[in-house]
C-alpha atoms as a PDB file:
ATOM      1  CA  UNK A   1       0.000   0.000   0.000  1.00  0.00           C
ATOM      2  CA  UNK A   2       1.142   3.256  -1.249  1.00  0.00           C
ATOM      3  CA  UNK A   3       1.637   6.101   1.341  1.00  0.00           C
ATOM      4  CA  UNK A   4      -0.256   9.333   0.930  1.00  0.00           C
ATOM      5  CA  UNK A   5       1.860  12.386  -1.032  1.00  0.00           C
ATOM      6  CA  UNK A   6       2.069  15.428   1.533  1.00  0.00           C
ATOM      7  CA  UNK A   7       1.513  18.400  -0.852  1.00  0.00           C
ATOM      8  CA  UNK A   8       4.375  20.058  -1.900  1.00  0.00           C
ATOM      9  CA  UNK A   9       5.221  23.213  -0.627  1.00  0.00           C
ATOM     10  CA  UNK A  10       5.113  26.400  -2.930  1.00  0.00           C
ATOM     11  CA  UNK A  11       7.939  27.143  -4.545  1.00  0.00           C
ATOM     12  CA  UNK A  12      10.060  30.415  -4.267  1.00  0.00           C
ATOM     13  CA  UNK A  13       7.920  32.214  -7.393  1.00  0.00           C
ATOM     14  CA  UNK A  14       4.697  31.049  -5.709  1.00  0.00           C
ATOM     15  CA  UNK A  15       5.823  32.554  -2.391  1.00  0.00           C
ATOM     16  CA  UNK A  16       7.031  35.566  -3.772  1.00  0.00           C
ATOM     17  CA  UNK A  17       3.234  36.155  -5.247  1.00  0.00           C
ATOM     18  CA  UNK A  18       1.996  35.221  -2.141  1.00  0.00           C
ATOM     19  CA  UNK A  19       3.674  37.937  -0.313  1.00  0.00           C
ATOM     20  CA  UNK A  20       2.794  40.497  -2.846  1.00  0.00           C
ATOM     21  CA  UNK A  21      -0.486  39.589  -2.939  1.00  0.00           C
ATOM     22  CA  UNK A  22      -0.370  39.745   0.551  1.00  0.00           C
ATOM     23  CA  UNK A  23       1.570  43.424   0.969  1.00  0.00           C
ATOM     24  CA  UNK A  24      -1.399  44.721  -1.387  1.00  0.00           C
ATOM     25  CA  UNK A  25      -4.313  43.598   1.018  1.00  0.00           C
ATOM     26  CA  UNK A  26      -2.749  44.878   4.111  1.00  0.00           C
ATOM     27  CA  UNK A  27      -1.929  48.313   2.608  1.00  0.00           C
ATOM     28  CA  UNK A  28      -5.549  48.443   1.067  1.00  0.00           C
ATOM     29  CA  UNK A  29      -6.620  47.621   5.084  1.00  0.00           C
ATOM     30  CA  UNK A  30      -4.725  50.457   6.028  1.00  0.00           C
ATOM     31  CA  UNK A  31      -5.792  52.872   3.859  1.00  0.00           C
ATOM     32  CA  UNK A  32      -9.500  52.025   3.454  1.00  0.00           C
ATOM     33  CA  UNK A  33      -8.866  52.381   7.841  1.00  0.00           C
ATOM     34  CA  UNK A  34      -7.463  55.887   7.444  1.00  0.00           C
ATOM     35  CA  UNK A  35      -9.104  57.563   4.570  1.00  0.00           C
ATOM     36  CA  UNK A  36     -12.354  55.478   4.397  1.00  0.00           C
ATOM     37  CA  UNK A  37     -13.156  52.773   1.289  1.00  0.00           C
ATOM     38  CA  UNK A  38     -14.191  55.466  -1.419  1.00  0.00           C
ATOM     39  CA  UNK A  39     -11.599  58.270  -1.040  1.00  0.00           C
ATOM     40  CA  UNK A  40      -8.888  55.460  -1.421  1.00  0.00           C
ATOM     41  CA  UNK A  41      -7.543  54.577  -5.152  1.00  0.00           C
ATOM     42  CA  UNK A  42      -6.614  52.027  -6.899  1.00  0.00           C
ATOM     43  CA  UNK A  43      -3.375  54.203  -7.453  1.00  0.00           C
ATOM     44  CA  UNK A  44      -3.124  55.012  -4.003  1.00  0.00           C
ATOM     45  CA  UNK A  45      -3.081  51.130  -2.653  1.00  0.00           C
ATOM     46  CA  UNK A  46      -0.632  50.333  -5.027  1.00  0.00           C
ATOM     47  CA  UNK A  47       1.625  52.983  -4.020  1.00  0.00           C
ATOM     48  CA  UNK A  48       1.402  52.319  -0.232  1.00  0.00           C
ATOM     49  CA  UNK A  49       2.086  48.665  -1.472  1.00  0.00           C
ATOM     50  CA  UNK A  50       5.303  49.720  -2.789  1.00  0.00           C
ATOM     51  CA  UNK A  51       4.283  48.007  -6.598  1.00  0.00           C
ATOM     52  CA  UNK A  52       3.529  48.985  -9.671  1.00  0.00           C
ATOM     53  CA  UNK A  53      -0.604  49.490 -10.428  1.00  0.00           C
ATOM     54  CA  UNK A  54      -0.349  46.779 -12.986  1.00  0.00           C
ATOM     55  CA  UNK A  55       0.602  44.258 -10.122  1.00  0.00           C
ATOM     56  CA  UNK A  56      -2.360  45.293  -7.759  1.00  0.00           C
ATOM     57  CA  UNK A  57      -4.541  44.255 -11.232  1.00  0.00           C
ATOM     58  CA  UNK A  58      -2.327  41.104 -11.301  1.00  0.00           C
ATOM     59  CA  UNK A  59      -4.343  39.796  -7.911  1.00  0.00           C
ATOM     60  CA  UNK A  60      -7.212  41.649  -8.020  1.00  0.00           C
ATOM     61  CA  UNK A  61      -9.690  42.275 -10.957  1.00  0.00           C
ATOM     62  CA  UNK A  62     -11.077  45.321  -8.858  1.00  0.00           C
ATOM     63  CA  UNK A  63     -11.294  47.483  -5.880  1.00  0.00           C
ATOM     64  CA  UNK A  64     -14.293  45.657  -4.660  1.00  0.00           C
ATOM     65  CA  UNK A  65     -12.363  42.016  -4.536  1.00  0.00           C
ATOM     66  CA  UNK A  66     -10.643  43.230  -1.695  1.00  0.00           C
ATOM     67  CA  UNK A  67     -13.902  43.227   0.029  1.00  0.00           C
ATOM     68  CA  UNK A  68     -14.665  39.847  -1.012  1.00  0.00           C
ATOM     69  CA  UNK A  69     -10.944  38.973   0.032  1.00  0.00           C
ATOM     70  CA  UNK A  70     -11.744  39.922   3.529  1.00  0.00           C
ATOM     71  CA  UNK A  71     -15.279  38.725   3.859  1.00  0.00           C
ATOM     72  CA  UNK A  72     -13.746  35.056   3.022  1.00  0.00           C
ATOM     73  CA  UNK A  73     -10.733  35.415   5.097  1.00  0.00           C
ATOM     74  CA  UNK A  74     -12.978  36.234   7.918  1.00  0.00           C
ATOM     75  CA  UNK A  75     -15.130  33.277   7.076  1.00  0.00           C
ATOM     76  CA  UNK A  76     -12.317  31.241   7.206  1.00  0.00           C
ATOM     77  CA  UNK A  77     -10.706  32.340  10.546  1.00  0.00           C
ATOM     78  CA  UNK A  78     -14.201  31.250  12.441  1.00  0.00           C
ATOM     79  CA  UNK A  79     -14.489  27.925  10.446  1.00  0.00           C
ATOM     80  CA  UNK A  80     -10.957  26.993  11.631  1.00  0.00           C
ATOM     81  CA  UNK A  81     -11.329  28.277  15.397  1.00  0.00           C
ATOM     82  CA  UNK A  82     -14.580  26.291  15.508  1.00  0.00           C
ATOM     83  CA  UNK A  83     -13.097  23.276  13.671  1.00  0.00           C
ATOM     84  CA  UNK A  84     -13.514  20.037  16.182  1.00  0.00           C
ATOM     85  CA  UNK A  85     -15.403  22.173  18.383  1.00  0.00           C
ATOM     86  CA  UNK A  86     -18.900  23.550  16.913  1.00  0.00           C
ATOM     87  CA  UNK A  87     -18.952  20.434  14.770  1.00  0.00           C
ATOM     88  CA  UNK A  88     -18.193  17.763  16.788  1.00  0.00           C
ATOM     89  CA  UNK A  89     -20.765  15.181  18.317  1.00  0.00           C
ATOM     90  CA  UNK A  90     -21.777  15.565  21.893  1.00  0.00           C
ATOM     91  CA  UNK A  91     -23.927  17.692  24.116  1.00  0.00           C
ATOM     92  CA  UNK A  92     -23.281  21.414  25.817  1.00  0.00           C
ATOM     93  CA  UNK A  93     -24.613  22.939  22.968  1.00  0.00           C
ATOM     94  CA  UNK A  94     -25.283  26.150  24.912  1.00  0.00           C
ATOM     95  CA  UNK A  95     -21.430  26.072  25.295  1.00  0.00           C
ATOM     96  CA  UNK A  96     -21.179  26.141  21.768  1.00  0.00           C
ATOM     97  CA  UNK A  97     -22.993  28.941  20.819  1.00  0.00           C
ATOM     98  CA  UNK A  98     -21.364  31.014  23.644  1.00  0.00           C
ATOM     99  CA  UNK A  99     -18.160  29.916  21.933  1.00  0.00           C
ATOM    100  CA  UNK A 100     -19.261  30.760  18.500  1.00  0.00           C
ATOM    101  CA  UNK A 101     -19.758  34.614  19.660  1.00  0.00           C
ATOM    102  CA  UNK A 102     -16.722  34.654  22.007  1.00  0.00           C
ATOM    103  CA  UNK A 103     -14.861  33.814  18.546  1.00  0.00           C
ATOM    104  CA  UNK A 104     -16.932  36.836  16.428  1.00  0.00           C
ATOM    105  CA  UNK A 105     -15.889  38.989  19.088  1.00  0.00           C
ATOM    106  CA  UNK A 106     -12.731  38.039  19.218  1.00  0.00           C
ATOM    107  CA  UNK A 107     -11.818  38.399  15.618  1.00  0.00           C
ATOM    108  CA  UNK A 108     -14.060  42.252  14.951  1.00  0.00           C
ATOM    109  CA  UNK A 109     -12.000  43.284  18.764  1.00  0.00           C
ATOM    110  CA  UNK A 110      -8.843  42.160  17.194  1.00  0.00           C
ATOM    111  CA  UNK A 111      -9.390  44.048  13.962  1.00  0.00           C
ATOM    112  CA  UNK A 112     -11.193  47.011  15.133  1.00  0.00           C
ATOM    113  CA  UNK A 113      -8.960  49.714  13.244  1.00  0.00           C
ATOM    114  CA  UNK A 114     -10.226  48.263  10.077  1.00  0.00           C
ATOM    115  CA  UNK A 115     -13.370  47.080  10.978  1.00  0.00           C
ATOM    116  CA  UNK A 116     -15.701  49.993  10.622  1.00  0.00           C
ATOM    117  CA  UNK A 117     -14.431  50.502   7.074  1.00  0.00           C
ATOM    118  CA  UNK A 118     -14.455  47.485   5.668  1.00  0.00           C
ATOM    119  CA  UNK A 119     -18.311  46.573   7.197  1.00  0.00           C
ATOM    120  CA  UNK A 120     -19.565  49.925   5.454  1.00  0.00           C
ATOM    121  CA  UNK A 121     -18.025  48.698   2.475  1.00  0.00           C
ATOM    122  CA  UNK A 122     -19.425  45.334   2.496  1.00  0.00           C
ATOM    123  CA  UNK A 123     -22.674  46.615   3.190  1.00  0.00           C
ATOM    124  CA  UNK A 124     -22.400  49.674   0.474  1.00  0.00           C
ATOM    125  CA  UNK A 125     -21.080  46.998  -1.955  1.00  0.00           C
ATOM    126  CA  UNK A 126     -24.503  44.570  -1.486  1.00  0.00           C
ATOM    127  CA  UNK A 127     -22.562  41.785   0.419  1.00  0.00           C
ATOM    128  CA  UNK A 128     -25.116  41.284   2.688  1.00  0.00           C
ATOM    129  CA  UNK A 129     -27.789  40.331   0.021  1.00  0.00           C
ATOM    130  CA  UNK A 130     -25.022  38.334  -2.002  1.00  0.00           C
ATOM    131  CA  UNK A 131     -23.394  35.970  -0.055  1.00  0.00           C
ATOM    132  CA  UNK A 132     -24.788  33.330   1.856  1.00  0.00           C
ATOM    133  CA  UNK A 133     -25.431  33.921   5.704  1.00  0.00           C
ATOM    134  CA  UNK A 134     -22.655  32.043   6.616  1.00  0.00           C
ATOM    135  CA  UNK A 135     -22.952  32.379  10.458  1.00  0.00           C
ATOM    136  CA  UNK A 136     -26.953  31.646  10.256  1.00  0.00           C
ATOM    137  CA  UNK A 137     -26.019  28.420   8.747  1.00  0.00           C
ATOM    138  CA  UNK A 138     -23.481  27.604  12.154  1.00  0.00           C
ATOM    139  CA  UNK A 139     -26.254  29.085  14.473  1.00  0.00           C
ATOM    140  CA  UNK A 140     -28.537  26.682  13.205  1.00  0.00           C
ATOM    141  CA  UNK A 141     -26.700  23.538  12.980  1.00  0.00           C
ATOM    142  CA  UNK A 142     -25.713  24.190  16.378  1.00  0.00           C
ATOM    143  CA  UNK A 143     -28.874  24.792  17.227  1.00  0.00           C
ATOM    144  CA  UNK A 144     -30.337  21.541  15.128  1.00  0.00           C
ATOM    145  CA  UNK A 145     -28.187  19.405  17.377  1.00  0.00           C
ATOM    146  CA  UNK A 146     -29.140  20.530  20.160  1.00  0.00           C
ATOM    147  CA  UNK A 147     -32.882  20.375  19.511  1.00  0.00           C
ATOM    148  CA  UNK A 148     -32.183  16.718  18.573  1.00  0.00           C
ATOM    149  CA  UNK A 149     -30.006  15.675  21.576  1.00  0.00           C
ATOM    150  CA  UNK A 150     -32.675  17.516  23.997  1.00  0.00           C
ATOM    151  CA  UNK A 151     -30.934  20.236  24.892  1.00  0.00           C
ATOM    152  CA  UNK A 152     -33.836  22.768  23.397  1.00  0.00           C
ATOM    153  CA  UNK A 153     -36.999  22.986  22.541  1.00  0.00           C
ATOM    154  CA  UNK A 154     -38.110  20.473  20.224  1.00  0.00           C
ATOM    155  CA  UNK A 155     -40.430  22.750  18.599  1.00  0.00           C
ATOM    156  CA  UNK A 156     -38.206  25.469  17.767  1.00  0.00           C
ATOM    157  CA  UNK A 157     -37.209  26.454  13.819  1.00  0.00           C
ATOM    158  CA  UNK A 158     -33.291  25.745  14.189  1.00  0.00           C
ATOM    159  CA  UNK A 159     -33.199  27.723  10.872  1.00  0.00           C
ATOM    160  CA  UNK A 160     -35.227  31.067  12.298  1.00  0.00           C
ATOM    161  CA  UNK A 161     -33.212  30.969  14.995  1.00  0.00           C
ATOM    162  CA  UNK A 162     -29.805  30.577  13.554  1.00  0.00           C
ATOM    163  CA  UNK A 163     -31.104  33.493  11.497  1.00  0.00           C
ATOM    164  CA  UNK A 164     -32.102  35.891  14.166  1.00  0.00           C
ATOM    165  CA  UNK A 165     -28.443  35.185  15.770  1.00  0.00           C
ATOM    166  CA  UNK A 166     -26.625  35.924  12.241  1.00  0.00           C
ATOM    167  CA  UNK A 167     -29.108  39.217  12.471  1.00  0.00           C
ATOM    168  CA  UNK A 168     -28.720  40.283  15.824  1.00  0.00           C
ATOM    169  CA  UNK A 169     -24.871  39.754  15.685  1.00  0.00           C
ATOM    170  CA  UNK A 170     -25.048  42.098  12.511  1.00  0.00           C
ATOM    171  CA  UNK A 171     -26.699  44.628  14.692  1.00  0.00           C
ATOM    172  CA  UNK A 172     -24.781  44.759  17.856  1.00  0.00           C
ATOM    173  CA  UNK A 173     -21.244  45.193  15.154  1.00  0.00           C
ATOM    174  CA  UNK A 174     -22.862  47.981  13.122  1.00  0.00           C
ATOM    175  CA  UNK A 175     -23.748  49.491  16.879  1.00  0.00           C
ATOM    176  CA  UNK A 176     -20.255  48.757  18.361  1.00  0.00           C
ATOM    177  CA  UNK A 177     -18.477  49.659  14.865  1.00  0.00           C
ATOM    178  CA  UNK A 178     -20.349  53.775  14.927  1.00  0.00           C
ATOM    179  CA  UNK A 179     -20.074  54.010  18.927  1.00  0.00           C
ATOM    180  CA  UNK A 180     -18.206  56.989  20.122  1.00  0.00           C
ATOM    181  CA  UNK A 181     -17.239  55.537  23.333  1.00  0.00           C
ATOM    182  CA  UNK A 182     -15.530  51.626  23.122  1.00  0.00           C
ATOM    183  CA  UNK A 183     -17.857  49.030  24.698  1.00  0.00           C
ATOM    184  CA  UNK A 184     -17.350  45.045  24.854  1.00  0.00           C
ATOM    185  CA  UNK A 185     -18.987  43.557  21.769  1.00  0.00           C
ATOM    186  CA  UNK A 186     -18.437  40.152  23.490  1.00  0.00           C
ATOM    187  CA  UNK A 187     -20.808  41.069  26.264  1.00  0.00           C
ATOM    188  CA  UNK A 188     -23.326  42.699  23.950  1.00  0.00           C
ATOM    189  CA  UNK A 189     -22.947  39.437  22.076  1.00  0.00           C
ATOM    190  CA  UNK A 190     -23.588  37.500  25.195  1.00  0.00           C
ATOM    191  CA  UNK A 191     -26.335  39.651  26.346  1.00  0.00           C
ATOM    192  CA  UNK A 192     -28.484  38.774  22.985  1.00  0.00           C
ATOM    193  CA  UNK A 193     -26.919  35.002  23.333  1.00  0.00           C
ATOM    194  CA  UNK A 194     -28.802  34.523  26.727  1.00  0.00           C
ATOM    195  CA  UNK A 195     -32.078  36.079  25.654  1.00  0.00           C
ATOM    196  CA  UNK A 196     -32.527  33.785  22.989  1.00  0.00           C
ATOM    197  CA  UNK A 197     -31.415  30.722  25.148  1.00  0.00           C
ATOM    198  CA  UNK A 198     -33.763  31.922  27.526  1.00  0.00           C
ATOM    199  CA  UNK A 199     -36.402  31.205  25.002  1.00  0.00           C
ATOM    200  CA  UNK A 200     -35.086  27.977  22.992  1.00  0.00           C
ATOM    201  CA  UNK A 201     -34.245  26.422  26.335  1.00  0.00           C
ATOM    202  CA  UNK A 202     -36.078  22.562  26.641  1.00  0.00           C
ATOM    203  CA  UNK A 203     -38.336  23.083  29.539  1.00  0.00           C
ATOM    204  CA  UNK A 204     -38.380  20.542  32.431  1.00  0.00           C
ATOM    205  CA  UNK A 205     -40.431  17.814  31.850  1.00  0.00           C
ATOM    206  CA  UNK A 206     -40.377  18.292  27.966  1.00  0.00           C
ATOM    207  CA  UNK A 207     -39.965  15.388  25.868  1.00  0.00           C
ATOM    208  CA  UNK A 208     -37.714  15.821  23.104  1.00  0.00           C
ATOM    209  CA  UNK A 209     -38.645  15.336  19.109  1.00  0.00           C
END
């Protein structure tokens, strides 16, 4: 029996587009941070970048891929900090939810300098309506397995509520993203997290579905 192939690693020209690549989405972060989405060039990102405005076209077809770019990075940052955890068998599903919002909080408090840009841009670009709700479909898978295992309500709509938590979480960021004064999004986040637990919750003596 033949042994798997590890993948190779990229090669020097493959890292060296890598990094570029990589140089022109942080300095389009930066500036879309500083001067706001719209006032910020194509010119201008390539210039901070340190590369000609031919390369920026070289990994990105337009201005409006870099939101894409970070939507999907973003995306891919919760999948893999949930990986083993949101999607493994088992009970404590209330655990898991907490732990879903602990991570969303964790990654829009880590990025906050660029946060506020980017989310008007992703909302002024359509996003919203485009792509699919990814955390709605976590909430209610979560959510699923823990009507199934008992844990809630059998009656509930995992689906509704997986989208009121996508919506609600959507809400609370555009709130925390425009505040003058800082505040905690995780406790926000928690605050909504317990209200809806509150009513999802199996009560005692319910038989589950």
């Amino acid at each position: 029996m033949e042994r798997p192939t590890a993948a190779a690693a990229p090669g020097r020209r493959e890292r060296n587009k890598q990094r570029i690549r990589e140089r022109v989405y942080q300095a389009a972060l930066e500036l879309f941070a500083e001067q706001g989405y719209d006032a910020t060039s194509v010119d201008a990102i390539a210039e901070r970048a340190d590369v000609a405005r031919g390369t920026f076209f070289n990994h990105f077809q337009r201005k409006e891929d870099l939101i894409t770019e970070w939507g999907e990075r973003r995306r891919a940052r919760l999948k893999a900090e949930l990986e083993g955890d949101v999607f493994a068998e088992g009970g404590e599903f209330e655990l898991r939810l907490q732990r879903c919002m602990t991570v969303l909080s964790r990654i829009n408090e880590e990025e906050r300098h660029t946060t506020p840009a980017m989310l008007t841009a992703w909302v002024q670009a359509g996003q919203p309506l485009l792509e699919e709700p990814y955390a709605a479909h976590i909430f209610a898978e979560i959510v699923e397995r823990g009507r199934t295992g008992g844990e809630f309500a059998p009656g509930i709509d995992s689906v509704r509520v997986g989208n009121i938590l996508r919506d609600t979480y959507l809400g609370a960021l555009y709130r925390w993203t425009r505040a003058e004064e800082q505040w905690p999004l995780h406790s926000e986040l928690e605050g909504i997290l317990a209200i809806v637990l509150n009513g999802i919750r199996r009560s005692p003596g319910t038989g589950s579905s």
